[in-house]
C-alpha atoms as a PDB file:
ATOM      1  CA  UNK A   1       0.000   0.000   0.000  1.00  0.00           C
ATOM      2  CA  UNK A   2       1.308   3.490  -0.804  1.00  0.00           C
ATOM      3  CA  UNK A   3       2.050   5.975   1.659  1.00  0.00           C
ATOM      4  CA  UNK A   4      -0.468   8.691   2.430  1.00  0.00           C
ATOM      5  CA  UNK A   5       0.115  11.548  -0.002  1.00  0.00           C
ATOM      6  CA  UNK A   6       0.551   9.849  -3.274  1.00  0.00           C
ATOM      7  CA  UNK A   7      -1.328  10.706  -6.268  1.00  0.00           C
ATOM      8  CA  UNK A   8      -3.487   8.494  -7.847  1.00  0.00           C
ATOM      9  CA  UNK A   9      -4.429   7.758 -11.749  1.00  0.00           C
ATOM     10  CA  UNK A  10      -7.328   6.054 -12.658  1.00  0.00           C
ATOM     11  CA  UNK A  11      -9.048   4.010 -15.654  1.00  0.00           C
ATOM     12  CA  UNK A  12     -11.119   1.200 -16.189  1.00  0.00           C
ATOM     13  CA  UNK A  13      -9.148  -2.079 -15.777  1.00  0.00           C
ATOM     14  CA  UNK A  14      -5.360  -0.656 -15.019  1.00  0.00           C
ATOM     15  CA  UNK A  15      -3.745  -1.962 -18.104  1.00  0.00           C
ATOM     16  CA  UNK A  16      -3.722   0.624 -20.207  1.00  0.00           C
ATOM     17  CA  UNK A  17      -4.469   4.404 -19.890  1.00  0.00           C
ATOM     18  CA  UNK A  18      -3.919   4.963 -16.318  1.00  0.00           C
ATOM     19  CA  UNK A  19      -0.463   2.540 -15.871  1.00  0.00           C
ATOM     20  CA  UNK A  20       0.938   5.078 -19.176  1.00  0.00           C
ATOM     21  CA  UNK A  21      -0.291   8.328 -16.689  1.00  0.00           C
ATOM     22  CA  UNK A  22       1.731   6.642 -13.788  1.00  0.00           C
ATOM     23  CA  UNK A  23       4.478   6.421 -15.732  1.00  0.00           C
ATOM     24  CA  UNK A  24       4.554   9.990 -17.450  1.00  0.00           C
ATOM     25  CA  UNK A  25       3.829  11.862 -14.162  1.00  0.00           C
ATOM     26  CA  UNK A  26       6.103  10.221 -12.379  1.00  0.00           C
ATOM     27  CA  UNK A  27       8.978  11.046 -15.227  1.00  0.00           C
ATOM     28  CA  UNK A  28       7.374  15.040 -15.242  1.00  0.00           C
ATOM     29  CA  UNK A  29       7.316  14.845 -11.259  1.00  0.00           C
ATOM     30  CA  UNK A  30      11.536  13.566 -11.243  1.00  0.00           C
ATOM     31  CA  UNK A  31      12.639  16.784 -12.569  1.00  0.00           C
ATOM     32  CA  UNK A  32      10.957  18.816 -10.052  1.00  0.00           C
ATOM     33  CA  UNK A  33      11.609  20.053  -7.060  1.00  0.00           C
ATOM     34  CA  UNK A  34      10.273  19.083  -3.683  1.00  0.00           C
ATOM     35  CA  UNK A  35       7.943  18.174  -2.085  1.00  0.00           C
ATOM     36  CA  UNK A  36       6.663  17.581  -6.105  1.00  0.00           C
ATOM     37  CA  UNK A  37       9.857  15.405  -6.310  1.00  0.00           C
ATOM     38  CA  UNK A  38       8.866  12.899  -3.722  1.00  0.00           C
ATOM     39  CA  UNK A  39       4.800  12.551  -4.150  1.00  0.00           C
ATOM     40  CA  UNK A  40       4.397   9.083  -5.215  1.00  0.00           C
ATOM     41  CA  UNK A  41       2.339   8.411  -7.999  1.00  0.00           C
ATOM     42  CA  UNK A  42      -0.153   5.220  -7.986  1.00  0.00           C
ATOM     43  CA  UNK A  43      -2.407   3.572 -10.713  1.00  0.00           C
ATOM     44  CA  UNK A  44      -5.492   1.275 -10.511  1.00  0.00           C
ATOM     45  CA  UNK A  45      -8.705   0.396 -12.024  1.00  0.00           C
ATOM     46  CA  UNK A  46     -12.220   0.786 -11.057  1.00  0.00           C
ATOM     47  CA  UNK A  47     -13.292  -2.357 -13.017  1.00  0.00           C
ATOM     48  CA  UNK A  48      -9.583  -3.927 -12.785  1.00  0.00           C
ATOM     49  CA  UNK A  49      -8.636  -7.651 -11.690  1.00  0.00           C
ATOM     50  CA  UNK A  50      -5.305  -7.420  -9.614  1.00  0.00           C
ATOM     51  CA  UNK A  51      -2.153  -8.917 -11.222  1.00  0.00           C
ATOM     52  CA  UNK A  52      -2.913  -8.321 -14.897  1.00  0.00           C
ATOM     53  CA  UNK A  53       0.006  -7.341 -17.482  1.00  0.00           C
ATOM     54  CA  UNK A  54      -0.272  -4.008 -18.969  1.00  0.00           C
ATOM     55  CA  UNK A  55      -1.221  -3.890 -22.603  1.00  0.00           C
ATOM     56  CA  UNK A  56       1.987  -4.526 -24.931  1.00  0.00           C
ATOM     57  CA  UNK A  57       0.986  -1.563 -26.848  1.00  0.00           C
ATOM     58  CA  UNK A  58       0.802   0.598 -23.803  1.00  0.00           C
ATOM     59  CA  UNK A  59       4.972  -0.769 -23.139  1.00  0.00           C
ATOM     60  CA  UNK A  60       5.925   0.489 -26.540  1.00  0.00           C
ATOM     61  CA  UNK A  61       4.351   3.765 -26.351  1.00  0.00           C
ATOM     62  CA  UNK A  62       5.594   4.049 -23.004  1.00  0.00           C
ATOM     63  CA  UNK A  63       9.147   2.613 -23.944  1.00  0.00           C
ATOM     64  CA  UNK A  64       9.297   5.216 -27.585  1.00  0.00           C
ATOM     65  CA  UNK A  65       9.868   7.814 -24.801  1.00  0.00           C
ATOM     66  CA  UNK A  66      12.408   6.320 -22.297  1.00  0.00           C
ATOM     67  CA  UNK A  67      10.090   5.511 -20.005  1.00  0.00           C
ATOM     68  CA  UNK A  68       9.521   1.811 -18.737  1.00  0.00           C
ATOM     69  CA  UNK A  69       6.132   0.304 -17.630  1.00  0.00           C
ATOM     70  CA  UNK A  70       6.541  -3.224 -18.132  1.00  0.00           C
ATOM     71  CA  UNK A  71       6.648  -4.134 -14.896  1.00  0.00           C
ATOM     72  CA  UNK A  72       3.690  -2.659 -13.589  1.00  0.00           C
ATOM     73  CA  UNK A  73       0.396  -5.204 -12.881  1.00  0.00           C
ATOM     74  CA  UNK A  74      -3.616  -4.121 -12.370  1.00  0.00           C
ATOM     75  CA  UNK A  75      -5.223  -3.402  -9.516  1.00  0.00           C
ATOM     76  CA  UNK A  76      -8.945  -2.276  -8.565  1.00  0.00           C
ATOM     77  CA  UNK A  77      -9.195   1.060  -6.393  1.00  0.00           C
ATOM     78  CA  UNK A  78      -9.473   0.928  -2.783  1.00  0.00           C
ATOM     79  CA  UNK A  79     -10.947   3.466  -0.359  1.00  0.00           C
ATOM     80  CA  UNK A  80      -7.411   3.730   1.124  1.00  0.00           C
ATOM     81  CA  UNK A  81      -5.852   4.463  -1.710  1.00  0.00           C
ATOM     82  CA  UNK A  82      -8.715   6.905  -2.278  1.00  0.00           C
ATOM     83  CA  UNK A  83      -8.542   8.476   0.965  1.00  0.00           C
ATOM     84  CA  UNK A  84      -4.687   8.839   1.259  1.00  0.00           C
ATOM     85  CA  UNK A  85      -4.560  10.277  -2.228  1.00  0.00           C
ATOM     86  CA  UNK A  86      -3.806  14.117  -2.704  1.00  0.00           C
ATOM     87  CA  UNK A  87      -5.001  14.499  -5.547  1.00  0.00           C
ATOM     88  CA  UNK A  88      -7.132  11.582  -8.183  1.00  0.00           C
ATOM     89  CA  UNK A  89      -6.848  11.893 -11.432  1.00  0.00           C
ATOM     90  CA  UNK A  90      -9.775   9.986 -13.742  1.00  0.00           C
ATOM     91  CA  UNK A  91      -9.879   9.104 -17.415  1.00  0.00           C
ATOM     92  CA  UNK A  92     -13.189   9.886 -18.283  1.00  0.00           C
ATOM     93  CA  UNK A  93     -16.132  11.209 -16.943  1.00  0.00           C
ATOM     94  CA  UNK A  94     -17.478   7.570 -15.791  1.00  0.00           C
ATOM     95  CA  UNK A  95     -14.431   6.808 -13.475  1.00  0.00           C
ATOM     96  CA  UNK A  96     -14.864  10.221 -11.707  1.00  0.00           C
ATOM     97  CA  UNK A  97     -18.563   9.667 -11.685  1.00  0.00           C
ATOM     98  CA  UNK A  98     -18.081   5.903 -10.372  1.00  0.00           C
ATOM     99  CA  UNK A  99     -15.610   7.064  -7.473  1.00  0.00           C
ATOM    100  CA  UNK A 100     -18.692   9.581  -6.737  1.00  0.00           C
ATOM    101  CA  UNK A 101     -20.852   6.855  -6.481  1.00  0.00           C
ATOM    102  CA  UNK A 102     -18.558   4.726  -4.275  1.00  0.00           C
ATOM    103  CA  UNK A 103     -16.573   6.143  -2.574  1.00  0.00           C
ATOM    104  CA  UNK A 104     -17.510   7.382   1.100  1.00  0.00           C
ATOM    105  CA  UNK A 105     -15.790  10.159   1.774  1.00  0.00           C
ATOM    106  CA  UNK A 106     -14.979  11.335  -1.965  1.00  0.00           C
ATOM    107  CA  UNK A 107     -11.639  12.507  -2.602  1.00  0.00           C
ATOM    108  CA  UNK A 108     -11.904  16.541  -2.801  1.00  0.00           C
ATOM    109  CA  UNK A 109      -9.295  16.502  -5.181  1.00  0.00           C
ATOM    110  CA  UNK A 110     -10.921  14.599  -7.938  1.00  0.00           C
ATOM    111  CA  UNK A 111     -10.116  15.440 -11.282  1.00  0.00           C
ATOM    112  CA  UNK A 112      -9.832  14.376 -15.056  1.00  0.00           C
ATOM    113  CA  UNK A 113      -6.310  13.801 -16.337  1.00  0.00           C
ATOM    114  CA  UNK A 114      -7.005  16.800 -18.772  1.00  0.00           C
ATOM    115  CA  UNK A 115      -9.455  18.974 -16.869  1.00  0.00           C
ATOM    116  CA  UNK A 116      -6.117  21.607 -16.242  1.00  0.00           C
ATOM    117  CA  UNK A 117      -6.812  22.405 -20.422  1.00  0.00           C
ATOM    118  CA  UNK A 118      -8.291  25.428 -21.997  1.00  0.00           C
ATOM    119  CA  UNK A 119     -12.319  24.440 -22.251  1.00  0.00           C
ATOM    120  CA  UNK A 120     -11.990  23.797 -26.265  1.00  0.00           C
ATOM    121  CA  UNK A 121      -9.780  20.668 -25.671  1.00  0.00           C
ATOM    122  CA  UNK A 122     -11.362  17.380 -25.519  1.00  0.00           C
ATOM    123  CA  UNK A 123     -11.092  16.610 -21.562  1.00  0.00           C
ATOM    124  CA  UNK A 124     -11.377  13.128 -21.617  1.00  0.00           C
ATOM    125  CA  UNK A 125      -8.897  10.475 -22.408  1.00  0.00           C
ATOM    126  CA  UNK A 126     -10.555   7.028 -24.770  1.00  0.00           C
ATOM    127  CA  UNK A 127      -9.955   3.841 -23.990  1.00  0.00           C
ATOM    128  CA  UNK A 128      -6.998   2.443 -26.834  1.00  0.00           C
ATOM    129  CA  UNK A 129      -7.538  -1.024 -25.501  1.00  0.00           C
ATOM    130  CA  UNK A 130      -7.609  -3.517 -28.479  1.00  0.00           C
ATOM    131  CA  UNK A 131      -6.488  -0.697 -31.038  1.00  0.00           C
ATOM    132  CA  UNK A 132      -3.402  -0.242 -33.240  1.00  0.00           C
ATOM    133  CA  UNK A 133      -0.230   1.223 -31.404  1.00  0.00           C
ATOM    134  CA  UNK A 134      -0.607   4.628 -33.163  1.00  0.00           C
ATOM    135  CA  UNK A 135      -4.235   4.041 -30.684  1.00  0.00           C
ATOM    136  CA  UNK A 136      -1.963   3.999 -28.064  1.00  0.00           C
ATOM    137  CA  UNK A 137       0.693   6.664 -29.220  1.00  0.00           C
ATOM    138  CA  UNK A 138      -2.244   8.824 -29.443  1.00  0.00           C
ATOM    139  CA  UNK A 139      -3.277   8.446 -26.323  1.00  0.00           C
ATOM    140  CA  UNK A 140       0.067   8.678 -24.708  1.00  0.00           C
ATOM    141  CA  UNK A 141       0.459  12.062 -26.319  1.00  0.00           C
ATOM    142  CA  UNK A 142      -2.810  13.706 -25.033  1.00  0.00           C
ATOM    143  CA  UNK A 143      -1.480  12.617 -21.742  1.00  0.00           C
ATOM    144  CA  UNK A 144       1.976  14.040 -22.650  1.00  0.00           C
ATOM    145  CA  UNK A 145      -0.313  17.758 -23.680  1.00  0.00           C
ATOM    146  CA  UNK A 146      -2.183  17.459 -20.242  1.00  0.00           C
ATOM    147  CA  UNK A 147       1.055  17.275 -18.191  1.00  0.00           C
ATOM    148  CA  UNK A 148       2.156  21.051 -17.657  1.00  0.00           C
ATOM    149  CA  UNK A 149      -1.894  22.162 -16.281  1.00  0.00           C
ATOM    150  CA  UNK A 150      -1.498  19.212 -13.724  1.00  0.00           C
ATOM    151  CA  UNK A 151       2.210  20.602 -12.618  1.00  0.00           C
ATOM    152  CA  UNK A 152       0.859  24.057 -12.084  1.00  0.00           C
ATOM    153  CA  UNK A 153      -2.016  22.390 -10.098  1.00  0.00           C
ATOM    154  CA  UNK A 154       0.487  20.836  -7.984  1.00  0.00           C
ATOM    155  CA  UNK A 155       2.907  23.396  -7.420  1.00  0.00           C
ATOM    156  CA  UNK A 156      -0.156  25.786  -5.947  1.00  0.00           C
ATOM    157  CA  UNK A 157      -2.166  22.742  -4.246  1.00  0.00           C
ATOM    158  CA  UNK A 158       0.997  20.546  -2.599  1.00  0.00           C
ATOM    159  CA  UNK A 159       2.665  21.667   0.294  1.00  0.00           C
END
């Protein structure tokens, strides 16, 4: 179990979008200074079996940018993990909206991946599971856009 204070990434099954997230914010966060530095930053799944591999495409997406996932497995949210979370960061609309429904208390700091974009960029992040790697590039690189809004949030919001 993480360590109170970690951030938290969410998708659907933690194979795929949010293990990618994990991976790219904890890259952005190495290069910054602390506290950023030494927040921890968790994935999981609200539909997610534990001990899955993530998606091969997701690895070579991942791996195109020096950045190795390979190692990381599924696993389904937990109210601990919710509650000792700074800051949750959901997919899409559903996994905010099924934390909402489930979770008792609600993380106050529950938030799209993208939500930190001007309002004319798509805030939600699709599923590539199945697709093409150039599904999964894709992906990866609205992540990649989203990256800078969520530092700024930090920087003001972690102390």
């Amino acid at each position: 179990m993480p360590k109170p204070g970690h951030i938290l990434i969410l998708c659907t099954a933690n194979i795929c979008r949010s293990p990618m997230a994990e991976g790219l914010l904890r890259h952005a966060l190495s290069a910054q200074a602390e506290p950023l530095k030494s927040l921890q930053v968790i994935s999981a799944g609200v539909a997610a079996r534990d001990g899955d591999r993530v998606s091969e495409n997701s690895v070579i997406a991942l791996k195109k940018t020096g950045i190795d996932i390979s190692a990381s497995r599924s696993r389904g949210v937990t109210q601990e993990m919710l509650d000792g979370a700074v800051v949750v960061f959901g997919m899409t609309e559903s996994h905010r909206a099924m934390i909402q429904a489930r979770a008792n208390p609600v993380p106050k700091h529950l938030y799209l991946f993208r939500e930190f974009l001007p309002s004319s960029f798509e805030h939600e992040i699709s599923d590539p599971y199945g697709g093409p790697l150039k599904l999964y590039e894709s992906c990866r690189d609205e992540m990649v856009e989203a990256i800078p809004g969520i530092m700024d949030f930090l920087r003001k919001n972690v102390k």
